[in-house]
PDB file of N, CA and C in Angstrom:
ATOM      1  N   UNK A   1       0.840  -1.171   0.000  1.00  0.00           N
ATOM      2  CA  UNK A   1       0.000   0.000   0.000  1.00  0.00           C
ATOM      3  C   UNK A   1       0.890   1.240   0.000  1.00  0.00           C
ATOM      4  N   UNK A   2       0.579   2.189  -0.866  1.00  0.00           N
ATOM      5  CA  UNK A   2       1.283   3.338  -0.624  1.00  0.00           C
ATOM      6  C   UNK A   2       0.052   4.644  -0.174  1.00  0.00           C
ATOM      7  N   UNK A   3       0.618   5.543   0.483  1.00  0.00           N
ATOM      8  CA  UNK A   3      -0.004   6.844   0.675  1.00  0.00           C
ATOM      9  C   UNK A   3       0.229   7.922  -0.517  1.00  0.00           C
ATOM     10  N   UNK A   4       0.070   8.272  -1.486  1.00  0.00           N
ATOM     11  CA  UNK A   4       0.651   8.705  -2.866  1.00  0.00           C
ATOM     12  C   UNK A   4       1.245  10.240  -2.462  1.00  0.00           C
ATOM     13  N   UNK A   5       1.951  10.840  -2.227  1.00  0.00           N
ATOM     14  CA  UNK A   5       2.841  12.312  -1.570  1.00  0.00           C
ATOM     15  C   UNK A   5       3.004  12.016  -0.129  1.00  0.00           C
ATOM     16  N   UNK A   6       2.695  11.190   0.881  1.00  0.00           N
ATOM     17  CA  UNK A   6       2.943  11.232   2.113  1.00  0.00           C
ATOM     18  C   UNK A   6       3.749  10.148   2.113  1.00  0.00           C
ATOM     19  N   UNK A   7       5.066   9.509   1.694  1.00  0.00           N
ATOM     20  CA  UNK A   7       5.224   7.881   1.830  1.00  0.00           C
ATOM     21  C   UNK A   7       6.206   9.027   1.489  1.00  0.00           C
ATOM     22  N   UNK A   8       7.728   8.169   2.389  1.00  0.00           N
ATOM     23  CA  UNK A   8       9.694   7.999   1.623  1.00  0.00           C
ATOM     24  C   UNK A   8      10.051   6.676   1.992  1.00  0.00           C
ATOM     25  N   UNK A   9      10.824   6.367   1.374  1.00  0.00           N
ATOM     26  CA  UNK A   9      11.259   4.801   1.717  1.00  0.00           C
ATOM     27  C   UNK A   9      12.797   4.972   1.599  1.00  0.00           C
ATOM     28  N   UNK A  10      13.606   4.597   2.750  1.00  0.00           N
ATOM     29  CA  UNK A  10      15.271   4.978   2.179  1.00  0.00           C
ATOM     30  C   UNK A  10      15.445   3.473   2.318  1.00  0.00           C
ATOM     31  N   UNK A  11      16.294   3.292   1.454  1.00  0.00           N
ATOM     32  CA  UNK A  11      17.555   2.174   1.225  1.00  0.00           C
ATOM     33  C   UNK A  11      18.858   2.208   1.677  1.00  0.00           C
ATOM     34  N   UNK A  12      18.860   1.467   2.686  1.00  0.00           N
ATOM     35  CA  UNK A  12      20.365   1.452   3.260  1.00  0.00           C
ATOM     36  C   UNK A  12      20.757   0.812   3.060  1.00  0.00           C
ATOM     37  N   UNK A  13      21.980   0.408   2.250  1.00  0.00           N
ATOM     38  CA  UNK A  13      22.981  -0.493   1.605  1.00  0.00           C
ATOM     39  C   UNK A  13      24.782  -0.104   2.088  1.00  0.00           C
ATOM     40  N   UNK A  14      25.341  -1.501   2.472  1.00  0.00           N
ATOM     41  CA  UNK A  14      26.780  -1.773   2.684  1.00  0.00           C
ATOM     42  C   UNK A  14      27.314  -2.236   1.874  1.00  0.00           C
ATOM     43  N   UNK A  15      28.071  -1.734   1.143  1.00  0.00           N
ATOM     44  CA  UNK A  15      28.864  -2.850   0.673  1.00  0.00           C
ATOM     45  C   UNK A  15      30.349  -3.004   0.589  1.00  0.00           C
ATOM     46  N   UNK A  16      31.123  -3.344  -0.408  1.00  0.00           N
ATOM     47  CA  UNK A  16      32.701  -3.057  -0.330  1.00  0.00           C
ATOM     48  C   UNK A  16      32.416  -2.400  -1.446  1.00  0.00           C
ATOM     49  N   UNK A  17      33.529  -1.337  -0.933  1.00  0.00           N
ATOM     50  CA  UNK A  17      34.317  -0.047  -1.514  1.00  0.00           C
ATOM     51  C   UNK A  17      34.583  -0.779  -3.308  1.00  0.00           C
ATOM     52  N   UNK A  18      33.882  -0.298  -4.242  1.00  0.00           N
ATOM     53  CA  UNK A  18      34.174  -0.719  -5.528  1.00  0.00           C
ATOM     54  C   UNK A  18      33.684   0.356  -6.110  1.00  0.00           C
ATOM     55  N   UNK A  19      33.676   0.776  -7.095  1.00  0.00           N
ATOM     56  CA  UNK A  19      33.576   2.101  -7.985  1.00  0.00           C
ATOM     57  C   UNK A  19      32.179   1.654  -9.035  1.00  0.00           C
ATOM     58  N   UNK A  20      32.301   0.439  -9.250  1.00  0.00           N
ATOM     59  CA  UNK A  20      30.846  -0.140  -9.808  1.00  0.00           C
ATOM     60  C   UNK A  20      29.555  -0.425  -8.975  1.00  0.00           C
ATOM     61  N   UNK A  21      29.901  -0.575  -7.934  1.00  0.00           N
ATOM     62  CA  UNK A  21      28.651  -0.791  -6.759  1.00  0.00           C
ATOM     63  C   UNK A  21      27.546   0.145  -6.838  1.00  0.00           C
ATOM     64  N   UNK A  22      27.836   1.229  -6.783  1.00  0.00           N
ATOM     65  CA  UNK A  22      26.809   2.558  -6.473  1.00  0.00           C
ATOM     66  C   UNK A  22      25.985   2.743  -8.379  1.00  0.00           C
ATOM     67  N   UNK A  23      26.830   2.704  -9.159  1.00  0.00           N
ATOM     68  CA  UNK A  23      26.078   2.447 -10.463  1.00  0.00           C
ATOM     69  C   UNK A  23      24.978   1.418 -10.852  1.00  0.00           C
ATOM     70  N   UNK A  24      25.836   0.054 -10.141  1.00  0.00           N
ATOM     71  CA  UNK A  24      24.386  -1.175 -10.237  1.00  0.00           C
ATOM     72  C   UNK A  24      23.548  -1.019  -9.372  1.00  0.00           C
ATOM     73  N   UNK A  25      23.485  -0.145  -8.064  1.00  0.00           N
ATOM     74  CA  UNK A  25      22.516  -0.109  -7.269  1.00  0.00           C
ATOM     75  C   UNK A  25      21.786   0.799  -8.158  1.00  0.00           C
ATOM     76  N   UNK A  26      22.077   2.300  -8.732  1.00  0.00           N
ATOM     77  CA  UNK A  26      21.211   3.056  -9.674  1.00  0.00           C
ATOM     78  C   UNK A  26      20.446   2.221 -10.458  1.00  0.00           C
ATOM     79  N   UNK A  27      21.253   1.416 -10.927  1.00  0.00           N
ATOM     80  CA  UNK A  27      20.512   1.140 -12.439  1.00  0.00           C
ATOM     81  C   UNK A  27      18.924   0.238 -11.881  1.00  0.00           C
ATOM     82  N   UNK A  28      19.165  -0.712 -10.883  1.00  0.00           N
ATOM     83  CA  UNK A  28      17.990  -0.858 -10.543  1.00  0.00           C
ATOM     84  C   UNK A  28      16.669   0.022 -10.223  1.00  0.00           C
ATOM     85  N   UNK A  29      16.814   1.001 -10.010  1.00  0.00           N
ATOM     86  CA  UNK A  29      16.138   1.865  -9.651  1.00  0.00           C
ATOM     87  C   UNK A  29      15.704   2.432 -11.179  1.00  0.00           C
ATOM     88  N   UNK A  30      16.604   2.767 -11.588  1.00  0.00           N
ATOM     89  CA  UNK A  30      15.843   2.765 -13.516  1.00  0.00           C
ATOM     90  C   UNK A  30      15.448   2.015 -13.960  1.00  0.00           C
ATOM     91  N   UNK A  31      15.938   0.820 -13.941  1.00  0.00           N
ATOM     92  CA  UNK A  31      15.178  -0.510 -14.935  1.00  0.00           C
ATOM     93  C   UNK A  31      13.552  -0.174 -14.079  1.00  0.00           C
ATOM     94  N   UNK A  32      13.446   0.034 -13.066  1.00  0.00           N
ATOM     95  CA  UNK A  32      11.795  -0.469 -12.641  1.00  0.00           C
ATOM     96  C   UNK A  32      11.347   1.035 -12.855  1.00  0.00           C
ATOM     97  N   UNK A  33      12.112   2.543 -13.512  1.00  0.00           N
ATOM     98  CA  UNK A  33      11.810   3.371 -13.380  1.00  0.00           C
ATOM     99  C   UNK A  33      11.000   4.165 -11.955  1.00  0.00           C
ATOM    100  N   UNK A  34      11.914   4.010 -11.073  1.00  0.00           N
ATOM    101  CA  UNK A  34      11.923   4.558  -9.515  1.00  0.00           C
ATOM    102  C   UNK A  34      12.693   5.801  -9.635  1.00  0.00           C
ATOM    103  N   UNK A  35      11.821   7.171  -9.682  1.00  0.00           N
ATOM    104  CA  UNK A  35      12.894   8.228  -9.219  1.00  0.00           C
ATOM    105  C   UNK A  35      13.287   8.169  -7.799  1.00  0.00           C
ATOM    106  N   UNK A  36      14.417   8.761  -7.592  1.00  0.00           N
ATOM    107  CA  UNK A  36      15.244   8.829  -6.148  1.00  0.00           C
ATOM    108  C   UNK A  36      15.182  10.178  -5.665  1.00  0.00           C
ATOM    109  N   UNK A  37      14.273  10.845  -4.238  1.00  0.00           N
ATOM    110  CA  UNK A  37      14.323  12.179  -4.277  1.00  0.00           C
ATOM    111  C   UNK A  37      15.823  12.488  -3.645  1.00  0.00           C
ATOM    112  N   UNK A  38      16.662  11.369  -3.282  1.00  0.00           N
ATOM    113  CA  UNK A  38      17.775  11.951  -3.445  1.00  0.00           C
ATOM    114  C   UNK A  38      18.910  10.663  -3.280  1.00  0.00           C
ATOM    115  N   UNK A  39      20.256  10.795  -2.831  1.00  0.00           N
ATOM    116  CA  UNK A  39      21.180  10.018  -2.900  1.00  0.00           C
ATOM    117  C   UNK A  39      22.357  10.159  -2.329  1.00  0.00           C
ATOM    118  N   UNK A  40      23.071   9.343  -1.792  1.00  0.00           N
ATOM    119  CA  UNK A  40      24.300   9.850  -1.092  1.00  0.00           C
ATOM    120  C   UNK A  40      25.307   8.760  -1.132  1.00  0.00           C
ATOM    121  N   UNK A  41      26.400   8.459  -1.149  1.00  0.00           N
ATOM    122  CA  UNK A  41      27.562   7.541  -0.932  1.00  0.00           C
ATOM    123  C   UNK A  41      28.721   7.830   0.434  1.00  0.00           C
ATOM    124  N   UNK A  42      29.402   7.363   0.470  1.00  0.00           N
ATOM    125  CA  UNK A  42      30.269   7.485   1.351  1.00  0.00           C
ATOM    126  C   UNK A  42      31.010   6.243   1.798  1.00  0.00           C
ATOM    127  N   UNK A  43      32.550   6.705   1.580  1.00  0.00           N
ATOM    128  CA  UNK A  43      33.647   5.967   2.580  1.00  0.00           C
ATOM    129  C   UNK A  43      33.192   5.683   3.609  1.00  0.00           C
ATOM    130  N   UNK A  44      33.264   4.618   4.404  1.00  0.00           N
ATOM    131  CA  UNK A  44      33.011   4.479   5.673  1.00  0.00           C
ATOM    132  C   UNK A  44      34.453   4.186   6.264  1.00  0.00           C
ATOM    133  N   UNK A  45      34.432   4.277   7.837  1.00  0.00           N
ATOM    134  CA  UNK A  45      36.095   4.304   8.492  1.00  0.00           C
ATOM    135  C   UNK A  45      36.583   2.788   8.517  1.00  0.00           C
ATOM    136  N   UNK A  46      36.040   2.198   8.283  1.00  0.00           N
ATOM    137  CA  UNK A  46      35.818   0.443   7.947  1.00  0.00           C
ATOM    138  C   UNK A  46      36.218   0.482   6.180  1.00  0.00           C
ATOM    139  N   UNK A  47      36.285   1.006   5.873  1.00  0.00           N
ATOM    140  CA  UNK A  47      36.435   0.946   4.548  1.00  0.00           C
ATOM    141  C   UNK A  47      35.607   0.025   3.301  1.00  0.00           C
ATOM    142  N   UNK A  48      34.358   0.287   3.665  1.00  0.00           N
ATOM    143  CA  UNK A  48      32.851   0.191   3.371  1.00  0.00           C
ATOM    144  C   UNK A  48      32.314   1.250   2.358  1.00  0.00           C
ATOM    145  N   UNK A  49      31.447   0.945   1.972  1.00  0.00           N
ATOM    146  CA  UNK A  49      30.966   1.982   1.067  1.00  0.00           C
ATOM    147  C   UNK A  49      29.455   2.113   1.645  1.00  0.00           C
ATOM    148  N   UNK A  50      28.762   3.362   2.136  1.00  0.00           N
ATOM    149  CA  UNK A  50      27.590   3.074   2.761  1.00  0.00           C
ATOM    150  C   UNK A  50      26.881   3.769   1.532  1.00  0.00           C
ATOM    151  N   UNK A  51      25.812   3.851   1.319  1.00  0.00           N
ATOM    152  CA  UNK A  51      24.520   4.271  -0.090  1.00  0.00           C
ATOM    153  C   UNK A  51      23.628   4.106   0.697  1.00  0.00           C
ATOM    154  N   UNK A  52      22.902   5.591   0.384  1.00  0.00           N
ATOM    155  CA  UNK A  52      21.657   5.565   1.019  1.00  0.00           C
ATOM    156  C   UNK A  52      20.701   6.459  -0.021  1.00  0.00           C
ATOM    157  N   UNK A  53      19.687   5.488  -0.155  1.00  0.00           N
ATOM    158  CA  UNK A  53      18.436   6.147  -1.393  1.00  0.00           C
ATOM    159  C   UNK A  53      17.144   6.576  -0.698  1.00  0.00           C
ATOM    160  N   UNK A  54      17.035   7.835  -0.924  1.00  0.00           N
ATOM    161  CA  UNK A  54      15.545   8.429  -0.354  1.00  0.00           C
ATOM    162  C   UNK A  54      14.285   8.151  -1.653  1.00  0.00           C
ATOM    163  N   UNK A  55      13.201   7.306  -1.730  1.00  0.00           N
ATOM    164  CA  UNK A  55      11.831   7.342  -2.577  1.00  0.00           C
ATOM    165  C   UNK A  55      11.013   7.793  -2.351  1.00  0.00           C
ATOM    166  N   UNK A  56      10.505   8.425  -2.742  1.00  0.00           N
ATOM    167  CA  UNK A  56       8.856   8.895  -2.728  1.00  0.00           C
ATOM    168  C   UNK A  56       7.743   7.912  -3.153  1.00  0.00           C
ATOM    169  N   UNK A  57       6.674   7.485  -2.510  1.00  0.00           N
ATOM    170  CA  UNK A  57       5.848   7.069  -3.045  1.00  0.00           C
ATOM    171  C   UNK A  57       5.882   5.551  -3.409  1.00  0.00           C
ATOM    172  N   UNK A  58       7.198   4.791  -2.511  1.00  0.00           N
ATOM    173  CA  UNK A  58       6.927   3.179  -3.544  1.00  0.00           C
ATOM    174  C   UNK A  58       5.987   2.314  -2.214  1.00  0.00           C
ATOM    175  N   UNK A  59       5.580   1.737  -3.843  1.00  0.00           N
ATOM    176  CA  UNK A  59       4.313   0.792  -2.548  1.00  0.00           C
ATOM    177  C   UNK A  59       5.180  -0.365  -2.211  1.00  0.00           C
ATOM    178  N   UNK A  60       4.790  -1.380  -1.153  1.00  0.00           N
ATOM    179  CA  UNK A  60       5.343  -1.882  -0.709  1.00  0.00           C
ATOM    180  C   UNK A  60       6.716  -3.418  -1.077  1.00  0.00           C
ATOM    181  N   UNK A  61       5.106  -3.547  -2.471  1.00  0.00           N
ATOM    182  CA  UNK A  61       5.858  -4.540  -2.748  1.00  0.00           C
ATOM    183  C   UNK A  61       7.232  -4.695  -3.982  1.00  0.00           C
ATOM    184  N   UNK A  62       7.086  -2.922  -4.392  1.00  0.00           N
ATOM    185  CA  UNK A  62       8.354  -2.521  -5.554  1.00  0.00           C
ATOM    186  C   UNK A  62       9.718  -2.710  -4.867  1.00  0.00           C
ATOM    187  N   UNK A  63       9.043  -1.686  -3.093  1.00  0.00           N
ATOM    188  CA  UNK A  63      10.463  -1.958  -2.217  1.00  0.00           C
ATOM    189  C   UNK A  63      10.930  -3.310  -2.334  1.00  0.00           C
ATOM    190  N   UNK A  64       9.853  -4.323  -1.590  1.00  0.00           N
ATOM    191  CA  UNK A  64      10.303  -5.356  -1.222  1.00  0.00           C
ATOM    192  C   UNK A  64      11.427  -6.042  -2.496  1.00  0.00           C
ATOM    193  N   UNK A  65      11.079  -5.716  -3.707  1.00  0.00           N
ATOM    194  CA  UNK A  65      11.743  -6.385  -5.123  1.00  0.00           C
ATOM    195  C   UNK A  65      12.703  -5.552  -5.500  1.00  0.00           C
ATOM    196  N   UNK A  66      13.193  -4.068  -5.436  1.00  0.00           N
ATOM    197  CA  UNK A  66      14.455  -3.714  -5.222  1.00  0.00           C
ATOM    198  C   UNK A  66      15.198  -4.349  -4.460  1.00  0.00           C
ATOM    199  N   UNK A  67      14.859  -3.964  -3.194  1.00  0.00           N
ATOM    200  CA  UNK A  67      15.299  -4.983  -1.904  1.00  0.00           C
ATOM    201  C   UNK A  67      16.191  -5.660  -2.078  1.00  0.00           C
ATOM    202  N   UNK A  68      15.425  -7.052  -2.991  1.00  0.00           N
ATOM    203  CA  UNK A  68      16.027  -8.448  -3.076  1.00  0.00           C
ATOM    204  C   UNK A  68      17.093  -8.325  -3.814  1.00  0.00           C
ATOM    205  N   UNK A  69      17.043  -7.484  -5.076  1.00  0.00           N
ATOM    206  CA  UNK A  69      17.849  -7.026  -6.441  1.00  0.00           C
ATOM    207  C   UNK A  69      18.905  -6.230  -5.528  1.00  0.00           C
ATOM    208  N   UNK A  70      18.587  -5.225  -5.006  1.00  0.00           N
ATOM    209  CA  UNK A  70      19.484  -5.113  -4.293  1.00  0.00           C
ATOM    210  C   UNK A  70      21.073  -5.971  -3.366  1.00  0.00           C
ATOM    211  N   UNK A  71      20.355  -6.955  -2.862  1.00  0.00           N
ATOM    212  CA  UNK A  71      21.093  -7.670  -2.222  1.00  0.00           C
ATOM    213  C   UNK A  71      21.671  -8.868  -3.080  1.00  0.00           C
ATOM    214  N   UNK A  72      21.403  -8.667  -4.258  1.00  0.00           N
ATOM    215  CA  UNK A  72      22.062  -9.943  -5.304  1.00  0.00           C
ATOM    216  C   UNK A  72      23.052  -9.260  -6.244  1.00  0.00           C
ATOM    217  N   UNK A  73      23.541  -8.204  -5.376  1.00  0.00           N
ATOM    218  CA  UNK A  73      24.624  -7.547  -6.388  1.00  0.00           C
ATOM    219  C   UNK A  73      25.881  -8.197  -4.935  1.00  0.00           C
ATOM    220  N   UNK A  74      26.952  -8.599  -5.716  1.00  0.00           N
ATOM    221  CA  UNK A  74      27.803  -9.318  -5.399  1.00  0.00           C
ATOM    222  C   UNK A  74      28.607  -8.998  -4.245  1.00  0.00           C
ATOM    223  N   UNK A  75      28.846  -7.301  -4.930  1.00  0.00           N
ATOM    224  CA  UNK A  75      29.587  -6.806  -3.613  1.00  0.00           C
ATOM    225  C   UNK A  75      28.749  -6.241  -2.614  1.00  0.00           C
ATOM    226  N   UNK A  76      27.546  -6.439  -2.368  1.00  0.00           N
ATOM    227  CA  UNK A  76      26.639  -5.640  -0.943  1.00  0.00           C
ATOM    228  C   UNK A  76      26.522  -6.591   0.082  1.00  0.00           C
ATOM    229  N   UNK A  77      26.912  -6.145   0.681  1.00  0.00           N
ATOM    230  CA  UNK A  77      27.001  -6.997   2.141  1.00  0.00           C
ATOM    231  C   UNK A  77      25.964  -7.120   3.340  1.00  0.00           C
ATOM    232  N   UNK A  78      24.912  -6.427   2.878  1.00  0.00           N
ATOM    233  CA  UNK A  78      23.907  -5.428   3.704  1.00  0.00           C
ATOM    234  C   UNK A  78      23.024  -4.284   3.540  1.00  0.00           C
ATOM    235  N   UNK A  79      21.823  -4.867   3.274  1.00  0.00           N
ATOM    236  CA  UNK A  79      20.541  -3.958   2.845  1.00  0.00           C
ATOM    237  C   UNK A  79      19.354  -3.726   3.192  1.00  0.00           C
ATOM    238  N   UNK A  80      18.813  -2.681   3.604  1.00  0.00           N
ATOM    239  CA  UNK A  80      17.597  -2.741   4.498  1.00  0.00           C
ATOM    240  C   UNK A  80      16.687  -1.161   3.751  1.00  0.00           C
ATOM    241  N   UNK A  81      15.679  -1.643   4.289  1.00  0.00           N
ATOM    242  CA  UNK A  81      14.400  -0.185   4.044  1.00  0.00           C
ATOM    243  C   UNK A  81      13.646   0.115   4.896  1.00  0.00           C
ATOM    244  N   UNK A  82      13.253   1.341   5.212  1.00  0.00           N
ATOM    245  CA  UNK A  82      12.440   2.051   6.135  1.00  0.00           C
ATOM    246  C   UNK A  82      11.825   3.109   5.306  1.00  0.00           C
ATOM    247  N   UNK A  83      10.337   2.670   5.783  1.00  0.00           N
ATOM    248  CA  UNK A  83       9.116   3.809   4.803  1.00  0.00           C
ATOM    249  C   UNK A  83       8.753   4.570   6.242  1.00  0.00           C
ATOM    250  N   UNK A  84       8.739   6.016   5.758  1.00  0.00           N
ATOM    251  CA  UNK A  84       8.236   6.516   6.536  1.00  0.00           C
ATOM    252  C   UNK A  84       7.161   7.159   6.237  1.00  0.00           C
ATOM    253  N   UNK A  85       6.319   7.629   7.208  1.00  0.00           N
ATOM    254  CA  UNK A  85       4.591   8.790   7.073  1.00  0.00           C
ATOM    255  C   UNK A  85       5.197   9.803   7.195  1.00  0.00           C
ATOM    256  N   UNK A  86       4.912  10.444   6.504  1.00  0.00           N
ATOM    257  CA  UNK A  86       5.330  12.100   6.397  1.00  0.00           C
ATOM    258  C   UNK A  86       4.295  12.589   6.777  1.00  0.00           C
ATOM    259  N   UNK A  87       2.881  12.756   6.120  1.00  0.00           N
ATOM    260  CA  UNK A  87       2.148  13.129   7.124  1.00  0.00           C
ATOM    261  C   UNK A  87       0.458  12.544   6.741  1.00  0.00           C
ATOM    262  N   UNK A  88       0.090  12.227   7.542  1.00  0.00           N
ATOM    263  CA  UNK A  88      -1.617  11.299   7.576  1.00  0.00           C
ATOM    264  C   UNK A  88      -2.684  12.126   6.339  1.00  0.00           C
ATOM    265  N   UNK A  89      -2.690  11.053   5.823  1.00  0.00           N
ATOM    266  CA  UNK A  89      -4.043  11.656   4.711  1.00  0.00           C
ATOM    267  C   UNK A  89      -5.239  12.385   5.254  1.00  0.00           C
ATOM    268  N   UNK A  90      -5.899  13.346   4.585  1.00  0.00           N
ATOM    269  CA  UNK A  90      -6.958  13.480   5.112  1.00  0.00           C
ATOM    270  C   UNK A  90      -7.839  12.747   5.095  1.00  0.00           C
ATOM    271  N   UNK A  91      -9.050  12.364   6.060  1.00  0.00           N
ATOM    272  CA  UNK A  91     -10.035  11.134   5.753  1.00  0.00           C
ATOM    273  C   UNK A  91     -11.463  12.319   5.281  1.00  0.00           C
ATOM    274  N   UNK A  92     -12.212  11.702   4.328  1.00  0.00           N
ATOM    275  CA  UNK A  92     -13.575  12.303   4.394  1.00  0.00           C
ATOM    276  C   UNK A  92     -14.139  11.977   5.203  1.00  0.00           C
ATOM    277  N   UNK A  93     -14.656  13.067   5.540  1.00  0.00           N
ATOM    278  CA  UNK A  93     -15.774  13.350   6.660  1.00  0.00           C
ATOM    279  C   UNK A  93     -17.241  12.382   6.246  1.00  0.00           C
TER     280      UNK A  93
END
């Protein structure tokens, strides 16, 4: 179920430090045509690569199938999602 403007879903992904990692995580997100309202990478002091994807709007079960795609890229070591409510629909009266 999605809330359609009140729903983000981030993707938190580990993986090892590779220069191709952060591209195959994108491209999933295009093949199913998922915009990202935003994106970030980073060295970690572990020498990790952390990626984190902010969505708007995915219903539950697109996450759940990035997700998996996600975690079948070779070098990720670690992947998780959290949807959050931004803010409660109005109900009719």
């Amino acid at each position: 179920m999605v809330l359609r403007g009140n729903t983000r879903t981030r993707f938190s992904v580990m993986a090892e430090y590779d220069p191709n990692t952060l591209s195959r995580v994108l491209e999933l997100f295009t093949i199913r045509g998922q915009d990202c309202d935003s994106v970030s990478a980073r060295k970690t002091e572990e020498g990790f690569q952390w990626i984190e994807l902010d969505c708007s709007d995915v219903d539950d079960h697109s996450a759940g199938v990035l997700l998996n795609k996600v975690r079948q890229i070779i070098t990720v070591k670690s992947a998780r999602i959290e949807t959050l409510v931004l803010r409660a629909a109005k109900l009719a009266a």
